[in-house]
N, C-alpha and C. Protein backbone atom coordinates (compact mmCIF):
# COMPACT_ATOMS: atom_id res chain seq x y z
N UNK A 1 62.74 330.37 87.86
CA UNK A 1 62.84 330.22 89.29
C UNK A 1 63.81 331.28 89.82
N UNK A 2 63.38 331.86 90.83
CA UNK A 2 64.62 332.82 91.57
C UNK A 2 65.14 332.01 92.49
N UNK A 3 66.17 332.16 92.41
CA UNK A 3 67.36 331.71 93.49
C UNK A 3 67.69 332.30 94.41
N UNK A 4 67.47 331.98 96.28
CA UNK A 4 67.65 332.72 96.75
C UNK A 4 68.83 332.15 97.61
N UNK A 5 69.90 333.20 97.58
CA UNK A 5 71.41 332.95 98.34
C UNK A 5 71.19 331.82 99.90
N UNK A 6 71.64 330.61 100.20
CA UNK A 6 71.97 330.11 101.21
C UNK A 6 70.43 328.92 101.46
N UNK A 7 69.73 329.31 100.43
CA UNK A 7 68.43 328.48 100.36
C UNK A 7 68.82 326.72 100.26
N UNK A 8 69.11 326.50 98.72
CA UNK A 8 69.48 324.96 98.79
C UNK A 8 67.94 324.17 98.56
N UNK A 9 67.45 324.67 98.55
CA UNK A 9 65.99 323.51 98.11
C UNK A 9 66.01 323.01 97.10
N UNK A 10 66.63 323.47 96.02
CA UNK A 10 66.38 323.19 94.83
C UNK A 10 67.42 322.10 94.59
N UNK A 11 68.40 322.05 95.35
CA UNK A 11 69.28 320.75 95.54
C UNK A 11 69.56 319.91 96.29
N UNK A 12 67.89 319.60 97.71
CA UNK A 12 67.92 318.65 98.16
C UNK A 12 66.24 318.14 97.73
N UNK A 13 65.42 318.98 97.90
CA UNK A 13 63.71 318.82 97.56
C UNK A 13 63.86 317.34 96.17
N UNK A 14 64.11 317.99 94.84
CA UNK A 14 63.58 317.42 93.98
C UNK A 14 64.68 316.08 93.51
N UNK A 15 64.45 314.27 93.12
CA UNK A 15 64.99 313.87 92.43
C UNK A 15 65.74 314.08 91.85
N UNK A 16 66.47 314.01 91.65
CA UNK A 16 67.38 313.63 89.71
C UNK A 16 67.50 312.10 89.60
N UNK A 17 67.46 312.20 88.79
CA UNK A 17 67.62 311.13 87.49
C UNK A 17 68.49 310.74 87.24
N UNK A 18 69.50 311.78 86.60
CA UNK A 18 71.01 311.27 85.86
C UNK A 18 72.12 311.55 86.82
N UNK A 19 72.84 310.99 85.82
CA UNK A 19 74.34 310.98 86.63
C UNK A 19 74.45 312.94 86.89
N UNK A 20 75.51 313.00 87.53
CA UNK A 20 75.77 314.37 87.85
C UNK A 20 77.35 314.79 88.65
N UNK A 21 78.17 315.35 88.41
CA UNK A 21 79.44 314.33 89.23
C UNK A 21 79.54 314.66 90.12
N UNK A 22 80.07 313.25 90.85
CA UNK A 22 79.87 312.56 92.49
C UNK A 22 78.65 311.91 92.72
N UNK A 23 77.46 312.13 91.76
CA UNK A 23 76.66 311.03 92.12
C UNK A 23 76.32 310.33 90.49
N UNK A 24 76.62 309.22 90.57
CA UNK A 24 76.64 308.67 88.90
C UNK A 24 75.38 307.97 89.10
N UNK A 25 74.67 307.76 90.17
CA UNK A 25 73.21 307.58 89.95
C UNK A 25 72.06 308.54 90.04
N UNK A 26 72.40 309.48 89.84
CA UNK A 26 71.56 310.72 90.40
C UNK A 26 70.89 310.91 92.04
N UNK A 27 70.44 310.81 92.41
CA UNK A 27 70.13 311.10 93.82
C UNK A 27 68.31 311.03 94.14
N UNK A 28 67.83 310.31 94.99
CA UNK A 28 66.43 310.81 95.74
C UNK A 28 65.84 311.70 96.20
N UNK A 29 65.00 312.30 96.15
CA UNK A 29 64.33 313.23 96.63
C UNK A 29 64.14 313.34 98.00
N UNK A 30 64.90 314.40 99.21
CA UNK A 30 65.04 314.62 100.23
C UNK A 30 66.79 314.12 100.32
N UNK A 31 67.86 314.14 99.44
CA UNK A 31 68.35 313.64 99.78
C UNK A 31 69.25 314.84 99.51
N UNK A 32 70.22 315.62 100.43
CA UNK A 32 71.24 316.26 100.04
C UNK A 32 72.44 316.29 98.70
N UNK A 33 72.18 316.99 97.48
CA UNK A 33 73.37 316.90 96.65
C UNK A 33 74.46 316.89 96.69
N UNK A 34 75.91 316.36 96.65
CA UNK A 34 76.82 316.12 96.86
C UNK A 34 77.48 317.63 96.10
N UNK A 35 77.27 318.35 95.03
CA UNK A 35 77.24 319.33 94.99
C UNK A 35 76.98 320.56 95.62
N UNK A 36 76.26 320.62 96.52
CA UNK A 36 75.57 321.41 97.77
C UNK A 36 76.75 321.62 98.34
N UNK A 37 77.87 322.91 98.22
CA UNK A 37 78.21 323.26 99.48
C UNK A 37 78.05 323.82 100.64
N UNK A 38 78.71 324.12 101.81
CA UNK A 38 78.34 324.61 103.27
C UNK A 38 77.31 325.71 103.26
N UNK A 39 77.46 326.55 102.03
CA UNK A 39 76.96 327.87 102.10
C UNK A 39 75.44 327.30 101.44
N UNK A 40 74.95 326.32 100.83
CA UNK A 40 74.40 325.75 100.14
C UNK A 40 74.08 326.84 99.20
N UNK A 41 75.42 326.84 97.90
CA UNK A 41 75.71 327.26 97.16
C UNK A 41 75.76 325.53 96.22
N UNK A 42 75.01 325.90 94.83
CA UNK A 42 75.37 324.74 93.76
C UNK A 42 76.63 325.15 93.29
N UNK A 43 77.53 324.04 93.17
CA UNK A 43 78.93 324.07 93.04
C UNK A 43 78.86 323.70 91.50
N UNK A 44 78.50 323.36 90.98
CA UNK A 44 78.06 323.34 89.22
C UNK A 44 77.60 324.18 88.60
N UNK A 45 76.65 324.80 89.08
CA UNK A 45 76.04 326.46 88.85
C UNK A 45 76.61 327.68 89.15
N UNK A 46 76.82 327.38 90.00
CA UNK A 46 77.84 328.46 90.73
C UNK A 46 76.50 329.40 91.13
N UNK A 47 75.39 328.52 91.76
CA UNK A 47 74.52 329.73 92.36
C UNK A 47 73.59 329.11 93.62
């Protein structure tokens, strides 16, 4: 997958499943990651 700077789909679009930290139930699909910062930069990835 390419990642494109300020996008963020890829960390509100799809489910998760598992824990991830700040969300210890993983999260719904459409639902903003708690990881997602302002820039919607993944704060775990660092991308």
């Amino acid at each position: 997958m390419q990642c494109r700077n300020g996008c963020g789909a890829c960390c509100i679009a799809p489910s998760i499943s598992t824990a991830i930290p700040g969300m210890p139930n993983g999260k719904p699909a459409g639902v903003r990651c708690i990881q997602l910062d302002k820039n919607n930069s993944c704060q775990i990835f660092a991308q």
